[in-house]
N, C-alpha and C. Protein backbone atom coordinates (compact mmCIF):
# COMPACT_ATOMS: atom_id res chain seq x y z
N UNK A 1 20.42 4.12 14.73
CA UNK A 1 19.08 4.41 15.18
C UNK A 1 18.10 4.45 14.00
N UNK A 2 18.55 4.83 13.00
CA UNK A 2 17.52 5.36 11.53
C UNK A 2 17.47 3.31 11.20
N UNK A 3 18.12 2.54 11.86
CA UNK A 3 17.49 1.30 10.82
C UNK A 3 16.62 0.75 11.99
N UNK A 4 16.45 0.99 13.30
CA UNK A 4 15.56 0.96 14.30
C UNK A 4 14.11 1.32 13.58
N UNK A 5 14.21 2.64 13.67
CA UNK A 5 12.87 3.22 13.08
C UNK A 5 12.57 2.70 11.86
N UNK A 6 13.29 2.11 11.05
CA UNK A 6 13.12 1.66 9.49
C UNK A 6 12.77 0.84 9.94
N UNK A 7 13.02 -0.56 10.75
CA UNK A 7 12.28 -1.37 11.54
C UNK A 7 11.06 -1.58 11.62
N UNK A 8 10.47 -0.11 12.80
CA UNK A 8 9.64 -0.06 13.25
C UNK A 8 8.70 0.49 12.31
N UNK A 9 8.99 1.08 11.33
CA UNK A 9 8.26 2.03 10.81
C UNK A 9 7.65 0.85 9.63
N UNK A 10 7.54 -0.47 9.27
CA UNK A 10 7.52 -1.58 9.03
C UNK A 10 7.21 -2.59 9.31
N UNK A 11 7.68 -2.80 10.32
CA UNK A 11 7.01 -4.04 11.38
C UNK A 11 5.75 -3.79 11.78
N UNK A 12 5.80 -2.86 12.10
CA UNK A 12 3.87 -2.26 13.05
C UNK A 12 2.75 -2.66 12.26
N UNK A 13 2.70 -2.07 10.70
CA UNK A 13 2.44 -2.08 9.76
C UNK A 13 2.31 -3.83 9.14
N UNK A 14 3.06 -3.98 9.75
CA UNK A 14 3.23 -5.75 9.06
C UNK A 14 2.72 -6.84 9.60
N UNK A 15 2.53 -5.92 11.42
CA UNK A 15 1.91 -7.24 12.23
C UNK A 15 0.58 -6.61 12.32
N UNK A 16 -0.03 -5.68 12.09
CA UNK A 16 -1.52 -5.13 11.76
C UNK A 16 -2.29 -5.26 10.74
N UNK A 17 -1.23 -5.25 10.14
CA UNK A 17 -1.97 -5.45 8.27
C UNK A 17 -2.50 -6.45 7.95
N UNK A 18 -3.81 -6.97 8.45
CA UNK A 18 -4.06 -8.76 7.92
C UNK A 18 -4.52 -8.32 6.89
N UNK A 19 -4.14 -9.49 5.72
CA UNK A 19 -5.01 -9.19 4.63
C UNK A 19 -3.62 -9.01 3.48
N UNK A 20 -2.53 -8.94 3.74
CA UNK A 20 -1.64 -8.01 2.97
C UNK A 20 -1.45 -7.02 2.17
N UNK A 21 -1.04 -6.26 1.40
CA UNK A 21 -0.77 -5.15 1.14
C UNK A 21 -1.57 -3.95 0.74
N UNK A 22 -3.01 -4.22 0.59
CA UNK A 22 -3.94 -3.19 0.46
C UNK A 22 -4.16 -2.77 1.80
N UNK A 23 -4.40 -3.99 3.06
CA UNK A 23 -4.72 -3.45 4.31
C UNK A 23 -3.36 -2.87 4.62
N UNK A 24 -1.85 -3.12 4.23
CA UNK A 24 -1.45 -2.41 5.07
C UNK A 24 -0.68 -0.97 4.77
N UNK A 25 -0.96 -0.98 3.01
CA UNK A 25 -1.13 0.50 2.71
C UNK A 25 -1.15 2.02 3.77
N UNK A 26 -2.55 1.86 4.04
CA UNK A 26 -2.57 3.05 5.13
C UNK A 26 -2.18 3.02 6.67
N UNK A 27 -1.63 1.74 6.96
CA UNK A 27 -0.70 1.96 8.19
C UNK A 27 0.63 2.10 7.76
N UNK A 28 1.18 1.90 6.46
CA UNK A 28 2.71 2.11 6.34
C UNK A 28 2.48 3.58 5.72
N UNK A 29 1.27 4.20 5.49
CA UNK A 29 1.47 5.20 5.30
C UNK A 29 1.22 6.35 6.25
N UNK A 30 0.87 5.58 7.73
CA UNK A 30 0.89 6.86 8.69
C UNK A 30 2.01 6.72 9.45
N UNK A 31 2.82 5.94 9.03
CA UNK A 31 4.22 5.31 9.82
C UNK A 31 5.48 6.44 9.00
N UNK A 32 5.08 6.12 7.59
CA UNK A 32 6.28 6.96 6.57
C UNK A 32 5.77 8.61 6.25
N UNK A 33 4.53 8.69 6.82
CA UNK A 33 4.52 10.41 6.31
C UNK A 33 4.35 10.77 7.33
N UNK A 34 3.11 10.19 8.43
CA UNK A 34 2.73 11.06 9.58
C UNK A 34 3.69 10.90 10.54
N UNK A 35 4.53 9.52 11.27
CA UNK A 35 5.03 9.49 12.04
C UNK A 35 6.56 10.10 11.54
N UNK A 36 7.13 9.58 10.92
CA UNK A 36 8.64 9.95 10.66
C UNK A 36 9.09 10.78 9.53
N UNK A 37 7.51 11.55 9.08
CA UNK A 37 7.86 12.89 8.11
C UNK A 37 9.53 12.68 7.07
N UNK A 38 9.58 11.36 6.43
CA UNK A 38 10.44 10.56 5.52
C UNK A 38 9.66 11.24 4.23
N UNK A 39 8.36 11.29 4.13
CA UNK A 39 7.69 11.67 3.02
C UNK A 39 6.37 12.50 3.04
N UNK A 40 6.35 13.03 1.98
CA UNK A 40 4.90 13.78 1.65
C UNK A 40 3.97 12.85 1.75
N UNK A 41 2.80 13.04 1.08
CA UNK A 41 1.68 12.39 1.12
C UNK A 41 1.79 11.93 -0.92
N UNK A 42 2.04 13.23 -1.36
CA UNK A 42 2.40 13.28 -2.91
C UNK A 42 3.66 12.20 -2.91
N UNK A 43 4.71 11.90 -2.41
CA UNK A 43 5.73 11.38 -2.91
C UNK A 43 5.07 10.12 -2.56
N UNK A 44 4.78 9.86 -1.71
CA UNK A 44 4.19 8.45 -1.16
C UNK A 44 3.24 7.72 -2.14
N UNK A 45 2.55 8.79 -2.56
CA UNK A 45 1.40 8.43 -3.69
C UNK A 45 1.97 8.11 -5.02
N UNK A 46 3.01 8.75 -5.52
CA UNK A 46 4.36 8.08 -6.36
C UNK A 46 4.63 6.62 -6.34
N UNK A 47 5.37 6.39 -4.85
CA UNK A 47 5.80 5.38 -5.02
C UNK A 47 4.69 4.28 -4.82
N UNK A 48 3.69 4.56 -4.37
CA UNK A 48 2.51 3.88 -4.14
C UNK A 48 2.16 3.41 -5.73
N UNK A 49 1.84 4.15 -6.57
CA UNK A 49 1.68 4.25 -7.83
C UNK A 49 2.78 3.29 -8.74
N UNK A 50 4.00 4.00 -8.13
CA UNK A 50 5.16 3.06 -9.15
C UNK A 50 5.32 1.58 -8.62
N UNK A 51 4.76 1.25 -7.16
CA UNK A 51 5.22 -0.20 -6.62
C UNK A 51 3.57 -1.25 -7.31
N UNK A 52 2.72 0.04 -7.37
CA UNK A 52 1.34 -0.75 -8.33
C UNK A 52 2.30 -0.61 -9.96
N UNK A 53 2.47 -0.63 -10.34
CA UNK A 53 2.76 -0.52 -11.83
C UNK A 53 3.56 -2.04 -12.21
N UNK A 54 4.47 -2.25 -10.85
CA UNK A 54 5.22 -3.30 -10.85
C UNK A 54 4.94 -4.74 -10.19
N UNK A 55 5.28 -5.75 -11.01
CA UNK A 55 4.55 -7.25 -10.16
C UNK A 55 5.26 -7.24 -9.33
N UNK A 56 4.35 -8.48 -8.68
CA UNK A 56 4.58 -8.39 -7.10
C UNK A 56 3.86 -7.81 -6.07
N UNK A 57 4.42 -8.21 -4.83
CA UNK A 57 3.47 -7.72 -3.37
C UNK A 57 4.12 -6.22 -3.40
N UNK A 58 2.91 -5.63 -3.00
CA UNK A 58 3.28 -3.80 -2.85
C UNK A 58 3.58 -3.70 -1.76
N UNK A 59 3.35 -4.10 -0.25
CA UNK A 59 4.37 -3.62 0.39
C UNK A 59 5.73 -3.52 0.60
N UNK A 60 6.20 -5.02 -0.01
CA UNK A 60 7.37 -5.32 -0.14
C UNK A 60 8.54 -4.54 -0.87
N UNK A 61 7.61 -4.01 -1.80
CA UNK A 61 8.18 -3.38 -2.85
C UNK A 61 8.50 -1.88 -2.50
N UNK A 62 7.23 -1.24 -1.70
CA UNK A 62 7.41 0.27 -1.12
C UNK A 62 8.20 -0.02 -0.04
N UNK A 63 8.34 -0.80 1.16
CA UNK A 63 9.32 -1.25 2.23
C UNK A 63 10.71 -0.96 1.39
N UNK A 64 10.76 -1.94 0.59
CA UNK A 64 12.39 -1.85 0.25
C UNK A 64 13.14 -0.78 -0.63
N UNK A 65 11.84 -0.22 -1.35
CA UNK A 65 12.13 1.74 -1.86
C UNK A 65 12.78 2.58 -1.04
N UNK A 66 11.74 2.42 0.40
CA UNK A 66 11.58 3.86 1.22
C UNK A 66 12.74 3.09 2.43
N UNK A 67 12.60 1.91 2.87
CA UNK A 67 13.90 1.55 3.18
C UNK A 67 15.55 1.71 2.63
N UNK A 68 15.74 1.39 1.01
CA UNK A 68 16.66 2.38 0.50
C UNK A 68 16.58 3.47 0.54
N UNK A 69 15.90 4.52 0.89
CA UNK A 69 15.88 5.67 0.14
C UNK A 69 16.09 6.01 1.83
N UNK A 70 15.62 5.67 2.77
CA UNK A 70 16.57 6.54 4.31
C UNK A 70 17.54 5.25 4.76
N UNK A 71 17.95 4.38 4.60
CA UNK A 71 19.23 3.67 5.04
C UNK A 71 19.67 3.28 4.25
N UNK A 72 20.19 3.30 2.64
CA UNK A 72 20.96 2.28 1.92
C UNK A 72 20.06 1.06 1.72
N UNK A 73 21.05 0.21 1.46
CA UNK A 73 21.18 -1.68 1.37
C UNK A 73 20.52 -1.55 2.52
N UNK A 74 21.34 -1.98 3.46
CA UNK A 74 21.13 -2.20 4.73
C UNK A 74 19.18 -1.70 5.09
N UNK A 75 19.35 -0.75 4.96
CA UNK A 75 17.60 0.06 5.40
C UNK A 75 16.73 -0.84 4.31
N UNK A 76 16.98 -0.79 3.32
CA UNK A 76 16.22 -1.85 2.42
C UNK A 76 16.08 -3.03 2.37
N UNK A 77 16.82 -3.91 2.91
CA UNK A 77 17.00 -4.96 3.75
C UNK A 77 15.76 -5.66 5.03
N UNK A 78 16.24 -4.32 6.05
CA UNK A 78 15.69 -4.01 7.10
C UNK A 78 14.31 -3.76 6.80
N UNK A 79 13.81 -3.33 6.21
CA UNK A 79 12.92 -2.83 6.00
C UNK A 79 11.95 -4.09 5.52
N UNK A 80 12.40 -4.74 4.03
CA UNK A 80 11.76 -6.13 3.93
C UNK A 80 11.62 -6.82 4.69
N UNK A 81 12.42 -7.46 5.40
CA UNK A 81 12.55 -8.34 6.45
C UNK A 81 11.33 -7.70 7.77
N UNK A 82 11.22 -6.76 7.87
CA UNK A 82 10.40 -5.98 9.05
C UNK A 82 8.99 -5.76 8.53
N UNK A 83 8.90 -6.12 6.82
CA UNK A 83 7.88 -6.30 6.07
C UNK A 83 6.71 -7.61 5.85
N UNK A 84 7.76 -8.18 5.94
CA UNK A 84 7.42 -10.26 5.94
C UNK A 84 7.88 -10.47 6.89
N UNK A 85 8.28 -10.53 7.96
CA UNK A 85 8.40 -11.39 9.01
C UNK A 85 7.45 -11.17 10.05
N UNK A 86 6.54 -10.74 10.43
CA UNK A 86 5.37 -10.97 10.81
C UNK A 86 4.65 -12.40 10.44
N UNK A 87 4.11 -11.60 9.20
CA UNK A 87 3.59 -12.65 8.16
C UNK A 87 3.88 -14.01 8.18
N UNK A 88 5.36 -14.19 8.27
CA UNK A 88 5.47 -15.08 7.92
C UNK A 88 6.15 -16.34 9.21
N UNK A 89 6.57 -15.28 9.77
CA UNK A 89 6.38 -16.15 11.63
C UNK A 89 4.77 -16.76 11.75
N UNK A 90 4.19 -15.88 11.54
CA UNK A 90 2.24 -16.38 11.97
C UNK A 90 1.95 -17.09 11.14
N UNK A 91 2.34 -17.31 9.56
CA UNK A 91 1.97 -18.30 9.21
C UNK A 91 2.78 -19.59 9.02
N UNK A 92 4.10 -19.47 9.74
CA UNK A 92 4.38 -21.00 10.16
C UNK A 92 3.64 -21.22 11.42
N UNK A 93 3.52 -20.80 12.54
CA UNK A 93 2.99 -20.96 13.51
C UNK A 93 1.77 -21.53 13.34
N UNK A 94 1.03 -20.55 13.12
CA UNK A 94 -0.41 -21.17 12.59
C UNK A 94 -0.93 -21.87 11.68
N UNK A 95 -0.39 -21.74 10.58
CA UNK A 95 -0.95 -22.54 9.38
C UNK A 95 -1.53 -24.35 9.56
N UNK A 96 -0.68 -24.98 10.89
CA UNK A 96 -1.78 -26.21 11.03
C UNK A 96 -2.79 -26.41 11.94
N UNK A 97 -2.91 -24.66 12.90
CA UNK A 97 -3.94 -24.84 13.06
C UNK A 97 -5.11 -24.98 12.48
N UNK A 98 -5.08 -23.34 11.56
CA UNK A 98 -6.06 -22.69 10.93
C UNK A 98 -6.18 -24.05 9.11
N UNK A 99 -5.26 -24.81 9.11
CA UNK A 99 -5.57 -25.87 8.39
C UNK A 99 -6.37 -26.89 9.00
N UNK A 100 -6.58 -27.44 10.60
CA UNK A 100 -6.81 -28.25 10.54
C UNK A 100 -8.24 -27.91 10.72
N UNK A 101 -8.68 -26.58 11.42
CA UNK A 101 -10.36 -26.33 11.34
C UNK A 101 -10.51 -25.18 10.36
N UNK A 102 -9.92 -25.66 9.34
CA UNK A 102 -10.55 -24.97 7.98
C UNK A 102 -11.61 -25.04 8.06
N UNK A 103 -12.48 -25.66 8.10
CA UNK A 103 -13.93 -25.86 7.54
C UNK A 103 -14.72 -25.62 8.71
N UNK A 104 -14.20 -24.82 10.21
CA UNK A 104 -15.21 -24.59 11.01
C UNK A 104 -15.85 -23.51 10.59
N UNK A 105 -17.18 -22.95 11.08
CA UNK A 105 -17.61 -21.87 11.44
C UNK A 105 -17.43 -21.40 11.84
N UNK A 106 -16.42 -20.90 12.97
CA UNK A 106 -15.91 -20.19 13.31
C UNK A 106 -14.68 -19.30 12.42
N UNK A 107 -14.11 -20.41 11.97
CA UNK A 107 -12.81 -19.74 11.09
C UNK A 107 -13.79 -19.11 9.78
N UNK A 108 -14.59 -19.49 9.25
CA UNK A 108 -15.32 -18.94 8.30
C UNK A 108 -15.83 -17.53 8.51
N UNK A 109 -16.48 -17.64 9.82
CA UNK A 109 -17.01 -16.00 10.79
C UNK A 109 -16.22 -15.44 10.37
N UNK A 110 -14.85 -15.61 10.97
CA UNK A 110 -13.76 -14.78 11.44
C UNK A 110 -13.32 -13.54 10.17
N UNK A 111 -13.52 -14.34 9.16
CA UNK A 111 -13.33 -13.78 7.74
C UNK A 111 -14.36 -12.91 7.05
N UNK A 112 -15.26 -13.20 7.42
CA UNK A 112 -16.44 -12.34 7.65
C UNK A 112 -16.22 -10.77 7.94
N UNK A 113 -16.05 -10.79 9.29
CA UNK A 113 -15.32 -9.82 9.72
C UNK A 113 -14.33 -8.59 9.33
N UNK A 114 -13.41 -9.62 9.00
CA UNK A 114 -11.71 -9.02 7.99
C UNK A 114 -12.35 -8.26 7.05
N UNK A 115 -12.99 -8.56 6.39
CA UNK A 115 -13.46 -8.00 5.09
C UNK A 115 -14.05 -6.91 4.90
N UNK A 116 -14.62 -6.39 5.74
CA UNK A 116 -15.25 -4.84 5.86
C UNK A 116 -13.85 -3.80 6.53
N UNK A 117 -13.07 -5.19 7.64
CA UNK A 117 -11.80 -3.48 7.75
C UNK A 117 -11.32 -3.45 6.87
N UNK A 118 -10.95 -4.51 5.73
CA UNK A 118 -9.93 -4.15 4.71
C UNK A 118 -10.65 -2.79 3.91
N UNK A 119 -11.94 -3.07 3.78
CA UNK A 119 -12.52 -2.18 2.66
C UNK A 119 -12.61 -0.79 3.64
N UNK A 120 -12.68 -0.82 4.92
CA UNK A 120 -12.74 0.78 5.43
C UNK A 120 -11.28 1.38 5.78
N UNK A 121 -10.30 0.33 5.51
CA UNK A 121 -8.70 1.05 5.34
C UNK A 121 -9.00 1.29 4.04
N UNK A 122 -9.23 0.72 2.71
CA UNK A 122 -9.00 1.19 1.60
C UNK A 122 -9.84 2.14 0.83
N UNK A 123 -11.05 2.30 1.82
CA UNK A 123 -11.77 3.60 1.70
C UNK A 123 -11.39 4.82 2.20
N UNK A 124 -10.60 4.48 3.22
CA UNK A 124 -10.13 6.13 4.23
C UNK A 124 -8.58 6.52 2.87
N UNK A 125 -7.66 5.51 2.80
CA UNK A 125 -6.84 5.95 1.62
C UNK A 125 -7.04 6.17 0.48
N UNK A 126 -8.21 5.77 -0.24
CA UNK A 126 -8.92 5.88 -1.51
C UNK A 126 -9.45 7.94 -1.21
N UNK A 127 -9.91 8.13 -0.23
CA UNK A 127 -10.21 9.28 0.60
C UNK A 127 -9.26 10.54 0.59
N UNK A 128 -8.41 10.03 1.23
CA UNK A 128 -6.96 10.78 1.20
C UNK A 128 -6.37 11.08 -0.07
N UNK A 129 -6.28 9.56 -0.71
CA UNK A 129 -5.53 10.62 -2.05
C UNK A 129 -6.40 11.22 -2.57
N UNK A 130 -8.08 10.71 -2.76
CA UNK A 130 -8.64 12.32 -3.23
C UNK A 130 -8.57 13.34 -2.95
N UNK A 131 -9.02 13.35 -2.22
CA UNK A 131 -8.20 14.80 -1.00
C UNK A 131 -6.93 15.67 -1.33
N UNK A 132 -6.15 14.59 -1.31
CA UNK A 132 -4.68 15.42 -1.97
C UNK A 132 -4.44 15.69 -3.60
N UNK A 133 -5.02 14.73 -3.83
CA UNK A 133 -5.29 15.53 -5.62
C UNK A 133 -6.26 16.55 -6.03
N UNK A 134 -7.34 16.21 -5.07
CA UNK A 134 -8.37 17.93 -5.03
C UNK A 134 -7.01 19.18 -4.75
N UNK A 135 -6.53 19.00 -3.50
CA UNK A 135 -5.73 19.99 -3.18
C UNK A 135 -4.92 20.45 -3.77
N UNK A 136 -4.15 19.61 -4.75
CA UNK A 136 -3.08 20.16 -5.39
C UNK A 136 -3.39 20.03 -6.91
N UNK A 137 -4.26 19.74 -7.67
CA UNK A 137 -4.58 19.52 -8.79
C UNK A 137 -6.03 20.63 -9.09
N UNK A 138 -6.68 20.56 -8.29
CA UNK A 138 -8.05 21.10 -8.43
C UNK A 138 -8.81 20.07 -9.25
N UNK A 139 -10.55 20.21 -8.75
CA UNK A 139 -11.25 19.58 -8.73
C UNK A 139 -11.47 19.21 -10.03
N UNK A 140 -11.75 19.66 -11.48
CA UNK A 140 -11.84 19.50 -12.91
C UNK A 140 -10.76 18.63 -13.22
N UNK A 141 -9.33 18.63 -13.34
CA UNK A 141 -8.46 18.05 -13.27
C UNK A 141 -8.54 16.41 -12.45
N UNK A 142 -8.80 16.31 -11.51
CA UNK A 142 -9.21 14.91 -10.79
C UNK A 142 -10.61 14.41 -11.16
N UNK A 143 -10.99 14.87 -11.33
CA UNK A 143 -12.20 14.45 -11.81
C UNK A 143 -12.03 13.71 -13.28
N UNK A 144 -11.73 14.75 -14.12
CA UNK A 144 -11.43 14.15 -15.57
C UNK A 144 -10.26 13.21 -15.92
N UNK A 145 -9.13 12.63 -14.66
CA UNK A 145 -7.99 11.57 -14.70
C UNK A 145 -9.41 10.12 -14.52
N UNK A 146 -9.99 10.77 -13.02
CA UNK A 146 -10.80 9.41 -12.19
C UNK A 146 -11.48 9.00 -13.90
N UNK A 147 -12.36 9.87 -14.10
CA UNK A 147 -13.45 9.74 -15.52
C UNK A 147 -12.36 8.76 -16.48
N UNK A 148 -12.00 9.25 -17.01
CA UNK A 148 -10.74 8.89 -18.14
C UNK A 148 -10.34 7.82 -17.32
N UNK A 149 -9.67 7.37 -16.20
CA UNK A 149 -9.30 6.35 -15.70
C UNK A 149 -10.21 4.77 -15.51
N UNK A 150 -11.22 5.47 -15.08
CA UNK A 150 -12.60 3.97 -15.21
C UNK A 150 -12.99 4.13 -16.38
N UNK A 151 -12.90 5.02 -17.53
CA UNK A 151 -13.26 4.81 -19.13
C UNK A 151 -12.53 3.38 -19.47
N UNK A 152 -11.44 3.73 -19.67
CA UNK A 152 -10.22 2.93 -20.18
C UNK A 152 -9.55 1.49 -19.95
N UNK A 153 -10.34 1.65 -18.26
CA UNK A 153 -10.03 0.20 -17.08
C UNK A 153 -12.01 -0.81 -17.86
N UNK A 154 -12.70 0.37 -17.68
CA UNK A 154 -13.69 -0.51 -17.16
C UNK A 154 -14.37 -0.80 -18.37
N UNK A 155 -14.59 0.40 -19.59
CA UNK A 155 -14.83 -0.07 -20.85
C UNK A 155 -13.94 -0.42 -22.13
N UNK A 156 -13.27 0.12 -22.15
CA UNK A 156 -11.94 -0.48 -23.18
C UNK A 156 -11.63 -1.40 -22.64
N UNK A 157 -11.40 -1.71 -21.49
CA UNK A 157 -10.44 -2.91 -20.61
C UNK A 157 -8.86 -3.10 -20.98
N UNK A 158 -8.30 -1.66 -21.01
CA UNK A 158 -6.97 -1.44 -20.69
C UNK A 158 -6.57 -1.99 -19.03
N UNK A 159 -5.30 -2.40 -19.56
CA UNK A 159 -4.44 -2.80 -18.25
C UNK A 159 -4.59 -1.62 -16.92
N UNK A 160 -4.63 -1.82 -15.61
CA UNK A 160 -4.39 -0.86 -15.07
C UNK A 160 -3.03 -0.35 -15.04
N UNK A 161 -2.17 -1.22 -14.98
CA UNK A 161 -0.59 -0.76 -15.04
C UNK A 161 -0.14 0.34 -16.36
N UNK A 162 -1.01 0.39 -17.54
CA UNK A 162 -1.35 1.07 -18.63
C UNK A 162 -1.63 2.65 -18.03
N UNK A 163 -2.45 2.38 -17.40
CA UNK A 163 -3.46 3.12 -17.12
C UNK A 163 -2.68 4.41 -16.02
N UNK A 164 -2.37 3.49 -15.04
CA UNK A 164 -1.25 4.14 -13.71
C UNK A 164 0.37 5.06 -14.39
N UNK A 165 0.52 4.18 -15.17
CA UNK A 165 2.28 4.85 -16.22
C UNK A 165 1.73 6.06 -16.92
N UNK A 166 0.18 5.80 -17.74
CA UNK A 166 -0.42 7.07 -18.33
C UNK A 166 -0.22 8.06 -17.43
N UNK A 167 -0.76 8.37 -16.17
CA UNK A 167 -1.53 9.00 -15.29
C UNK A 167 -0.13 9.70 -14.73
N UNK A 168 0.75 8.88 -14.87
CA UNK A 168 2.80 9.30 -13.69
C UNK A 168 2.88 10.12 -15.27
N UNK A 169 2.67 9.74 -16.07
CA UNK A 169 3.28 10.44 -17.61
C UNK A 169 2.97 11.89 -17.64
N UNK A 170 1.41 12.14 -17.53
CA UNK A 170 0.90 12.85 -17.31
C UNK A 170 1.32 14.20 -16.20
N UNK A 171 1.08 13.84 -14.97
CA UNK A 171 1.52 14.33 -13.97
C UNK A 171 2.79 14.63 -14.37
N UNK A 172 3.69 14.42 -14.80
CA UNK A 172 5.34 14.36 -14.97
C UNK A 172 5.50 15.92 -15.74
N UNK A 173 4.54 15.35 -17.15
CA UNK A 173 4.55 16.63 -18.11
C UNK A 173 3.99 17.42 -18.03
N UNK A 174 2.57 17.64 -17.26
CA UNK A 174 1.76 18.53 -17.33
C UNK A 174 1.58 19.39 -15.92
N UNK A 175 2.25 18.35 -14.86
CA UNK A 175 1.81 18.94 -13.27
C UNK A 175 2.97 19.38 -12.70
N UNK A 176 4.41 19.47 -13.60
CA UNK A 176 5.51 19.68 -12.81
C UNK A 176 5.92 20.97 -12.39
């Protein structure tokens, strides 16, 4: 039953998520904390953190974590596969449609569209983890990571992956 829900808790997430892994961030994250209480909001934000640190697609990468981490192999498996196969059924299917009226207006609209939900999923989770780092950090503390964090990204032009390992370093030694 637990690779059912590892399944599901994946798939939903995978056939909603257009856009890939930023849009589907906050549906695999109301699937793995809110629905099947597998995780905190803090641990999630971990691996959220450690699957950004690492190349590659991030869902794939948190799928096959949190898939090992409640079924084994097998759940990690399950879990990828329930990750990309959405995806990737729709885009054999479709791909000669949406190739052959590439260049309508309509398909152009359509994208139009996409682009404001991606940014109001990644505003409501951008939201949340503030939220949860207000809560458990206090406000001076988050404030002076965010500050220090766009210092370093936006005027030094440090790596973010730099930036994210600082921040787990941090937290590790100073917040444990």
């Amino acid at each position: 039953m637990i690779l059912w829900h590892i399944f599901l808790a994946f798939f939903i997430p995978g056939i909603l998520g257009y856009g890939g892994g930023p849009s589907s961030i906050p549906l695999i994250e109301n699937e793995v904390v809110g629905r099947y209480h597998w995780m905190t909001v803090n641990q999630f934000t971990e691996v959220l953190a450690l699957g950004n640190a690492l190349p590659g697609p991030i869902a794939t990468k948190m799928s096959g974590y949190i898939g090992y981490m409640q079924g084994g192999v097998l759940g990690s498996i399950v879990a990828t596969v329930a990750t990309v196969g959405p995806s990737l059924f729709l885009m054999i299917v479709f791909l000669g449609v949406i190739y052959k009226y590439k260049d309508s207006p309509r398909v152009k609209k359509m994208t139009l569209f996409v682009k404001p939900t991606i940014a109001v999923l990644l505003g409501i989770m951008t939201y949340n983890f503030f939220k949860q780092s207000v809560d458990t950090s206090g406000w001076i503390q988050t404030a002076a990571i965010a500050l220090l964090s766009f210092l370093l990204m936006e005027r030094l032009k440090v790596s973010p992956v730099i930036v994210i390992v600082a921040a787990i370093g941090y937290g590790a030694l100073f917040m444990a």
